[in-house]
C-alpha atoms as a PDB file:
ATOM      1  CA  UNK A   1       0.000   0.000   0.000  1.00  0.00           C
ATOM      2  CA  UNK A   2       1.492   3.627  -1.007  1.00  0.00           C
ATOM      3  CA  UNK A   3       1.603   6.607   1.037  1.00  0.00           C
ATOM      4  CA  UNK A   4      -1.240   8.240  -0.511  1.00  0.00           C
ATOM      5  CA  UNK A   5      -3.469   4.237   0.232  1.00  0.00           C
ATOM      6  CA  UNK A   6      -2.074   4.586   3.635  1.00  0.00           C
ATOM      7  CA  UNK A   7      -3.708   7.660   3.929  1.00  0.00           C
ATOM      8  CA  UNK A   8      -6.948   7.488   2.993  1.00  0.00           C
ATOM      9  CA  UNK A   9      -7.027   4.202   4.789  1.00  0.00           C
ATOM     10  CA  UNK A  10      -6.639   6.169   7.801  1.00  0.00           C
ATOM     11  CA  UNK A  11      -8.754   8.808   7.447  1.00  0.00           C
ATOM     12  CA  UNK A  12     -11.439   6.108   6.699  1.00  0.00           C
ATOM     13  CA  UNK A  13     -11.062   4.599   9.649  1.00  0.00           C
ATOM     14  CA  UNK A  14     -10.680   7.703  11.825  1.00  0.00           C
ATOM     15  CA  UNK A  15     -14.204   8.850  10.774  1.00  0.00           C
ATOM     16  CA  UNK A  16     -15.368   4.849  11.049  1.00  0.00           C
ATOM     17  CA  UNK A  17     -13.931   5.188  14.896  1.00  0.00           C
ATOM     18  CA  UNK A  18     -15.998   8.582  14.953  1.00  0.00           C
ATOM     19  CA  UNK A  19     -19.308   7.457  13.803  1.00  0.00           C
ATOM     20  CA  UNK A  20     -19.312   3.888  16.282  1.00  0.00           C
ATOM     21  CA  UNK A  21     -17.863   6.459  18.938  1.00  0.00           C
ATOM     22  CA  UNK A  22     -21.281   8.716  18.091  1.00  0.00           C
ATOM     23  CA  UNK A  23     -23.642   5.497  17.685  1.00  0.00           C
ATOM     24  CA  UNK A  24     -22.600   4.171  20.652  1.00  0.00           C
ATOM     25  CA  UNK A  25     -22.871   7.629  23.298  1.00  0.00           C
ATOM     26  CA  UNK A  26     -26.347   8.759  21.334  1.00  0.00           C
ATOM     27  CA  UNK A  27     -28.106   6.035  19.085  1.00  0.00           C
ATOM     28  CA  UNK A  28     -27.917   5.735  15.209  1.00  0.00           C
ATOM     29  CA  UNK A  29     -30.981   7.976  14.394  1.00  0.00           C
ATOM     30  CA  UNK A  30     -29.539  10.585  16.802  1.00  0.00           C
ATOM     31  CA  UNK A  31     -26.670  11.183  15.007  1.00  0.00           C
ATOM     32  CA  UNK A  32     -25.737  12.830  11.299  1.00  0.00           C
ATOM     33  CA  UNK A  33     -23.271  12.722   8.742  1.00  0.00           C
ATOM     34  CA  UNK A  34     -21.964  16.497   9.578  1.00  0.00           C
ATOM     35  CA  UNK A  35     -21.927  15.317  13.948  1.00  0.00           C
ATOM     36  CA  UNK A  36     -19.531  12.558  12.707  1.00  0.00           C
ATOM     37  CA  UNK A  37     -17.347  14.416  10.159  1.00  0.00           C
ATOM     38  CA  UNK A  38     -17.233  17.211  13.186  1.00  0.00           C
ATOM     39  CA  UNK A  39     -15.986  14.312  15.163  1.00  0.00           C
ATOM     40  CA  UNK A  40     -13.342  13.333  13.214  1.00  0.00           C
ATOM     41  CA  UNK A  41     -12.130  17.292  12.498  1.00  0.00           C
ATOM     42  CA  UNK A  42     -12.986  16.710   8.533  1.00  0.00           C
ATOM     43  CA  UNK A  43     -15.487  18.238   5.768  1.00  0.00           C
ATOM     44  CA  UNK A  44     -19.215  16.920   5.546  1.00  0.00           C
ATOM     45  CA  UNK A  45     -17.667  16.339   1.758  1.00  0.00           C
ATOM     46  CA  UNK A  46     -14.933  14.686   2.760  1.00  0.00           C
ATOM     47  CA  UNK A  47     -17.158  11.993   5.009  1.00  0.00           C
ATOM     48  CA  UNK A  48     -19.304  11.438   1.805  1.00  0.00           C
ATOM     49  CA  UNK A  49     -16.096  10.775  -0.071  1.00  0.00           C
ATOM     50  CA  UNK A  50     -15.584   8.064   2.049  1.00  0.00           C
ATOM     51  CA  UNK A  51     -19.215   6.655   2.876  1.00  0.00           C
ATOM     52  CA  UNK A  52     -21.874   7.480   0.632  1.00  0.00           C
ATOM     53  CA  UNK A  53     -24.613   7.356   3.669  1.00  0.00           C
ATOM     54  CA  UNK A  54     -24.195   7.427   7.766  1.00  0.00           C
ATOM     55  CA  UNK A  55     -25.190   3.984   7.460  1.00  0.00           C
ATOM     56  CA  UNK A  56     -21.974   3.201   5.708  1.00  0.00           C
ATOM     57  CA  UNK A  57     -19.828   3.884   8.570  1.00  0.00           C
ATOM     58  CA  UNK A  58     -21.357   1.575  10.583  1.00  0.00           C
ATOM     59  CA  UNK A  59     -19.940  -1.424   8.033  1.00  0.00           C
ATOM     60  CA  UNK A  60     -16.486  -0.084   6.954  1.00  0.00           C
ATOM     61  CA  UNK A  61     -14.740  -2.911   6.009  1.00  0.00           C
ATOM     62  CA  UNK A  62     -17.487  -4.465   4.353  1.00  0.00           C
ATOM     63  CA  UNK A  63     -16.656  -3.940   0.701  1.00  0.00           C
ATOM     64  CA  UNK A  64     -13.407  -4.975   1.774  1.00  0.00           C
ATOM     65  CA  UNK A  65     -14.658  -8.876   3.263  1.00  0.00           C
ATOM     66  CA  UNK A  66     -16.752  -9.232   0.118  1.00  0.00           C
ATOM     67  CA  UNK A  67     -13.409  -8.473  -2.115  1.00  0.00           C
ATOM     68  CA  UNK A  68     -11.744 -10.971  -0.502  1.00  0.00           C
ATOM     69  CA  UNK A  69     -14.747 -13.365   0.144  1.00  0.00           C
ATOM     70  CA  UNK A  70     -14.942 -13.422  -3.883  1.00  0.00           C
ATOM     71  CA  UNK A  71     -11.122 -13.915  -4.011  1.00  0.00           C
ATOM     72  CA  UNK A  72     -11.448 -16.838  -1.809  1.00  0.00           C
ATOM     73  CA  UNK A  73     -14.183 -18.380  -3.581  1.00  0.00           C
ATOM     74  CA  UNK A  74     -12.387 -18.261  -7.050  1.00  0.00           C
ATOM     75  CA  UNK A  75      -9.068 -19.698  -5.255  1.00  0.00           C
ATOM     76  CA  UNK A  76     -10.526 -21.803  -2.302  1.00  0.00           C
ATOM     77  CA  UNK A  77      -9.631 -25.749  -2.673  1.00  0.00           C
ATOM     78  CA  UNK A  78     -12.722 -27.737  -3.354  1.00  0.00           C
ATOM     79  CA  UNK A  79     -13.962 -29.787  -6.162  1.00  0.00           C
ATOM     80  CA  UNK A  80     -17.017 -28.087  -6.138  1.00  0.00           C
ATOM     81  CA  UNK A  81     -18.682 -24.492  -5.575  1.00  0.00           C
ATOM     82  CA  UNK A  82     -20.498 -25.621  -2.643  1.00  0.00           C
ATOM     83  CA  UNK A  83     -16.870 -26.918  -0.953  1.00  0.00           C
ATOM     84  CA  UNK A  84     -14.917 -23.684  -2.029  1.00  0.00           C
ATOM     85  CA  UNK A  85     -17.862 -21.585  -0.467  1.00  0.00           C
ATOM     86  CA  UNK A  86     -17.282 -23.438   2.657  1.00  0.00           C
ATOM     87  CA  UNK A  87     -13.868 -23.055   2.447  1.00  0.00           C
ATOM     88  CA  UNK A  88     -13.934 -19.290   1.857  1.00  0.00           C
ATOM     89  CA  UNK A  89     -16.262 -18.297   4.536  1.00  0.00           C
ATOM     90  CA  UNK A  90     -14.223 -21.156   6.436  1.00  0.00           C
ATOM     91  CA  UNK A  91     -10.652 -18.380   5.998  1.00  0.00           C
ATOM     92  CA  UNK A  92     -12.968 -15.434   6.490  1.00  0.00           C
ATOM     93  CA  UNK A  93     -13.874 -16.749   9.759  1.00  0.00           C
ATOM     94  CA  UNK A  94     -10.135 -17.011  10.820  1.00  0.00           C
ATOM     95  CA  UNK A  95     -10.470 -13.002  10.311  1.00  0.00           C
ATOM     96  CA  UNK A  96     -13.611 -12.191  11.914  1.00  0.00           C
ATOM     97  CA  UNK A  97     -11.998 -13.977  15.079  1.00  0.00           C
ATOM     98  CA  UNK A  98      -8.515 -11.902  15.002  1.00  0.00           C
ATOM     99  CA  UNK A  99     -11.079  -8.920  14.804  1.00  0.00           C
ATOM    100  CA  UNK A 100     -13.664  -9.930  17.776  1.00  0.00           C
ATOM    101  CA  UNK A 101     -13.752  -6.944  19.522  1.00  0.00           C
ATOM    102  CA  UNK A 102     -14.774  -4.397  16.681  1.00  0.00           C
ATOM    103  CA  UNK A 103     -17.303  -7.434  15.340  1.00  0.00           C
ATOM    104  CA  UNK A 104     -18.835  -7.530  18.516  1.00  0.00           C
ATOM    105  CA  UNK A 105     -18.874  -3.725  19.073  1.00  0.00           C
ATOM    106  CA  UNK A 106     -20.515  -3.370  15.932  1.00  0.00           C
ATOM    107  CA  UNK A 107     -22.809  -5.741  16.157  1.00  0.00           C
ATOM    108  CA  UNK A 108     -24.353  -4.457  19.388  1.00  0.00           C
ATOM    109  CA  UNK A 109     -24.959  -0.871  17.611  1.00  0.00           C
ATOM    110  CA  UNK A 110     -26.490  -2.741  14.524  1.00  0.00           C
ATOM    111  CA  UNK A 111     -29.008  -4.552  17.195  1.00  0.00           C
ATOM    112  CA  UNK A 112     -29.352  -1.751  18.865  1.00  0.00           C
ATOM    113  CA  UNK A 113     -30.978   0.025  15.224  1.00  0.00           C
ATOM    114  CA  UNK A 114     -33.517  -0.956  13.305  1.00  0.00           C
ATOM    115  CA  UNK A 115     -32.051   1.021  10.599  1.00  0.00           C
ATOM    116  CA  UNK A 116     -28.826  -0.137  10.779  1.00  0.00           C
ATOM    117  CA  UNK A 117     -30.198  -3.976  10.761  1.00  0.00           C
ATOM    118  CA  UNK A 118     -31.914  -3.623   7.608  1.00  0.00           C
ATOM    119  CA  UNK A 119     -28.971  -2.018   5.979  1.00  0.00           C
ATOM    120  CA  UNK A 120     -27.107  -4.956   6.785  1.00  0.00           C
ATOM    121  CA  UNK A 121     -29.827  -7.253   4.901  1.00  0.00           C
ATOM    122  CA  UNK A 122     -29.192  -5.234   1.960  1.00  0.00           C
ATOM    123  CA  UNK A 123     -25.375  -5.326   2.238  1.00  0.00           C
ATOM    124  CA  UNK A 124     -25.797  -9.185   2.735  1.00  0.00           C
ATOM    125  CA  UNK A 125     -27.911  -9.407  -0.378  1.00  0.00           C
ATOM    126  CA  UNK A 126     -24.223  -8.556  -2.281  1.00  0.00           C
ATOM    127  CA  UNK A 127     -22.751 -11.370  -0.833  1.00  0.00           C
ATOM    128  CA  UNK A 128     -25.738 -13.790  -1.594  1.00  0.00           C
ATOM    129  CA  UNK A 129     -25.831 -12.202  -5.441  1.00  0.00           C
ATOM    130  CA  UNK A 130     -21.850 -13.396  -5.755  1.00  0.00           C
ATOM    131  CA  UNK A 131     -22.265 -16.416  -4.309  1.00  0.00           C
ATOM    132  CA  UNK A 132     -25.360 -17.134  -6.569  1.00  0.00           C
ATOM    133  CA  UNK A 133     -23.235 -16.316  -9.406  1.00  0.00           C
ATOM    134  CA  UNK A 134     -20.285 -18.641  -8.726  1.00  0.00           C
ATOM    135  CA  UNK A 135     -22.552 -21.737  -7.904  1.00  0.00           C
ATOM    136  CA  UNK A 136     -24.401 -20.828 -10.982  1.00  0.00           C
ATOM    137  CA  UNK A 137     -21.203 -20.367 -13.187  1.00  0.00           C
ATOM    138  CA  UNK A 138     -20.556 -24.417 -12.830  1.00  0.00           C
ATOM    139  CA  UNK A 139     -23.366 -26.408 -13.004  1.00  0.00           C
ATOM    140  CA  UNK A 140     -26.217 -27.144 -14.943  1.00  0.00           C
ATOM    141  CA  UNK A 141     -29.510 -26.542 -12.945  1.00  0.00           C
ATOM    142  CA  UNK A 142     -30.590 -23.429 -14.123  1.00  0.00           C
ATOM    143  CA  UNK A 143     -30.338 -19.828 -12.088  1.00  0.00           C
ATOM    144  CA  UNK A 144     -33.210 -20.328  -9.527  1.00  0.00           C
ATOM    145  CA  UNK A 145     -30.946 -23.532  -8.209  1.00  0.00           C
ATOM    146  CA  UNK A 146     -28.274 -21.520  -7.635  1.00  0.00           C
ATOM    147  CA  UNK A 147     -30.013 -18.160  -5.762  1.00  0.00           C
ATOM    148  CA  UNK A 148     -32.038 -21.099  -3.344  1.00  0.00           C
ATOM    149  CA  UNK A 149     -28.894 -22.326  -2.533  1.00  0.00           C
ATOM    150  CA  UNK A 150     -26.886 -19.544  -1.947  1.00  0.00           C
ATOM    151  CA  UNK A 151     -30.136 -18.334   0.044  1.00  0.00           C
ATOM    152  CA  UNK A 152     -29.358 -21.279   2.173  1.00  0.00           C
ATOM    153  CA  UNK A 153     -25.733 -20.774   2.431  1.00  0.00           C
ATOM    154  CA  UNK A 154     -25.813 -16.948   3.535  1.00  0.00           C
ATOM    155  CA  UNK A 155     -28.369 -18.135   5.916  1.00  0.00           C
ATOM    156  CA  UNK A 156     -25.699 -20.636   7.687  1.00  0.00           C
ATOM    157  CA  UNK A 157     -23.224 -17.776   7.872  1.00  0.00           C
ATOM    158  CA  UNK A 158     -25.941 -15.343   9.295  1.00  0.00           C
ATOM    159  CA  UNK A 159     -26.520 -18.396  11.836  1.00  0.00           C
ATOM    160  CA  UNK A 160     -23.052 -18.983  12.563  1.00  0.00           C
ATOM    161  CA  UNK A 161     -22.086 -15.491  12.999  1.00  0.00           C
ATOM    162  CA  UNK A 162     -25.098 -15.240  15.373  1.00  0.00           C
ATOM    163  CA  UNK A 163     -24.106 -17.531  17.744  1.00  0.00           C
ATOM    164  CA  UNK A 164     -20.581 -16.284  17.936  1.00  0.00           C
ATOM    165  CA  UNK A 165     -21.863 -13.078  18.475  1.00  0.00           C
ATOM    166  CA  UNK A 166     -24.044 -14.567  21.397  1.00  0.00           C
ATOM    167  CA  UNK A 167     -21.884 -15.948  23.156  1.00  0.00           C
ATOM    168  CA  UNK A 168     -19.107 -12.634  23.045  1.00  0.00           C
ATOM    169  CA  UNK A 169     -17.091 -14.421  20.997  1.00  0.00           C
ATOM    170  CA  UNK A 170     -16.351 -17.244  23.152  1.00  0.00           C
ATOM    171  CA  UNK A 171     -17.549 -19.609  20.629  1.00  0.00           C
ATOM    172  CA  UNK A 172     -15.434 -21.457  18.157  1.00  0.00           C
ATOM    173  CA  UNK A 173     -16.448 -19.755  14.831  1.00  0.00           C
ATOM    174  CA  UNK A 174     -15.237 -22.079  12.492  1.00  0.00           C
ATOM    175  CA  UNK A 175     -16.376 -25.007  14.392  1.00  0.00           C
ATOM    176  CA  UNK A 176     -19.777 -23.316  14.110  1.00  0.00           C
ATOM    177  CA  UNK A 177     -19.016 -22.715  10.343  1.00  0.00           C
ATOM    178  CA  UNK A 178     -18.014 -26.258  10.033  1.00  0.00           C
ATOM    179  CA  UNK A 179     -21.417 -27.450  11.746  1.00  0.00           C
ATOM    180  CA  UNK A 180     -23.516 -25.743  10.045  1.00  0.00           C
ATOM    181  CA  UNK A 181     -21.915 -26.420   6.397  1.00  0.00           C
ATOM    182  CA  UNK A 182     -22.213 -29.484   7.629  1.00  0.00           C
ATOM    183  CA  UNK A 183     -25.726 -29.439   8.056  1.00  0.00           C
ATOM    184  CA  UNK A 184     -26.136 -28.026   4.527  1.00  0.00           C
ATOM    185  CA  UNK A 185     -24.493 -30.515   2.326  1.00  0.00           C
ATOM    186  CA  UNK A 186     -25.862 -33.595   1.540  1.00  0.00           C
ATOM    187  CA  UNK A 187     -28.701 -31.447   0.073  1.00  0.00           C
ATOM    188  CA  UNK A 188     -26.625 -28.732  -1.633  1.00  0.00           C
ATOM    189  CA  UNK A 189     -24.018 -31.070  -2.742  1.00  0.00           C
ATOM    190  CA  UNK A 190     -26.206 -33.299  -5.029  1.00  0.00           C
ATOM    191  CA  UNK A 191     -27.048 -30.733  -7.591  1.00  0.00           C
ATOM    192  CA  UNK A 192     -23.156 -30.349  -8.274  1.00  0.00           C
ATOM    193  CA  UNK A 193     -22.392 -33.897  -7.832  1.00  0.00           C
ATOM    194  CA  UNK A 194     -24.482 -35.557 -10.659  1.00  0.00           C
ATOM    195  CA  UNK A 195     -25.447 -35.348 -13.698  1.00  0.00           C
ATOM    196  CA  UNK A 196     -28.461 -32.901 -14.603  1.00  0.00           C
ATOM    197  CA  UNK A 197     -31.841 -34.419 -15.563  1.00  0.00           C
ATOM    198  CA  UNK A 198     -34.549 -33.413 -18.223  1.00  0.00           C
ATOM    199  CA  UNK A 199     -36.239 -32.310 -14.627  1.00  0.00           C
ATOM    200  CA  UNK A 200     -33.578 -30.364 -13.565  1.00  0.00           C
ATOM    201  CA  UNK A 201     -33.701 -28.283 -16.397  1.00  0.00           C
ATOM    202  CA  UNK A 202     -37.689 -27.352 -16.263  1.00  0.00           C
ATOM    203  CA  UNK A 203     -37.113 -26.085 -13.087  1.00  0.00           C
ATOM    204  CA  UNK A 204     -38.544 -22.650 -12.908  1.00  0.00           C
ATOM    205  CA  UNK A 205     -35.956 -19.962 -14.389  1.00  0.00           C
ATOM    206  CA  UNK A 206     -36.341 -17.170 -11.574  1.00  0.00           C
ATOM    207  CA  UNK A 207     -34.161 -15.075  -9.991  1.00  0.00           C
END
């Protein structure tokens, strides 16, 4: 990373420190763009050069984890999409853990908004959209295979992430990823691991 990376890596996360600082002392709603650019001593411009809403700031790093979740999924080991997705959010985990105490930090002012936690949906629905697309990429059951499960899939992470989150972080995440991929794959595997059928492909084309 250059100088000029390093900086704007830093200013991001001084006004990301700002706005959880700001969340935290007076509630999401409570608090505006220009109180957290004030915060961090920059321009209301400059905070929308960063973040595009307030809501932003409360997920930072978030394009960042989907960058490398799609990395992951086009380099993870696995014979099969529904193995290298495991394996991806398996690595992702590993970084999630090293970074418990902002995960859990944020996640209490995302339960704490009702704002913030349907933001979140919406930023998960980019994760479920990639995934979709790289289960879809390799096999032959048409689109609306792939969106179920990668419905299912972001749903085991959501779980997963959950109880980690219940339990402070205590909780072995990737055990809990494990288990719960676990649970998932004798009925997401089979569409990968045979042949397709004349049924397969009159399967509704949504999605």
């Amino acid at each position: 990373m250059g100088l000029r990376e390093r900086k704007k890596a830093q200013t991001r996360d001084v006004l990301a420190e700002a706005a959880m600082r700001l969340f935290e002392a007076r509630g999401f709603d409570a608090t505006t763009a220009d109180d957290i650019a004030a915060a961090a001593d920059v321009s209301r411009r400059t905070f929308f050069r960063y973040f595009g809403a307030k809501e932003d700031a409360a997920f930072p790093l978030r394009a960042e984890r989907l960058a490398r979740f799609e990395h992951m999924l086009e380099s993870a080991a696995g014979a099969t999409p529904f193995e290298r997705a495991r394996e991806a959010f398996l690595a992702l985990a590993e970084e999630y853990v090293a970074d418990r105490a902002s995960l859990l930090r944020q996640s209490r002012v995302v339960e704490a908004s009702p704002a913030l936690t349907a933001h979140e949906l919406k930023l998960d629905r980019a994760w479920e959209d990639r995934l979709a697309r790289a289960l879809g990429d390799e096999i032959d059951p048409p689109p609306f295979a792939a969106r179920v499960a990668a419905g299912a899939v972001i749903g085991a992470i959501r779980a997963s992430l959950r109880a980690w989150f219940d339990t402070a972080g205590a909780a072995d995440l990737t055990t809990l990823g494990r288990e719960a991929f676990g649970l998932l794959a004798a009925g997401l595997e089979r569409p990968w691991a045979r042949p397709s059928t004349t049924d397969d492909r009159a399967r509704p084309q949504g999605g």
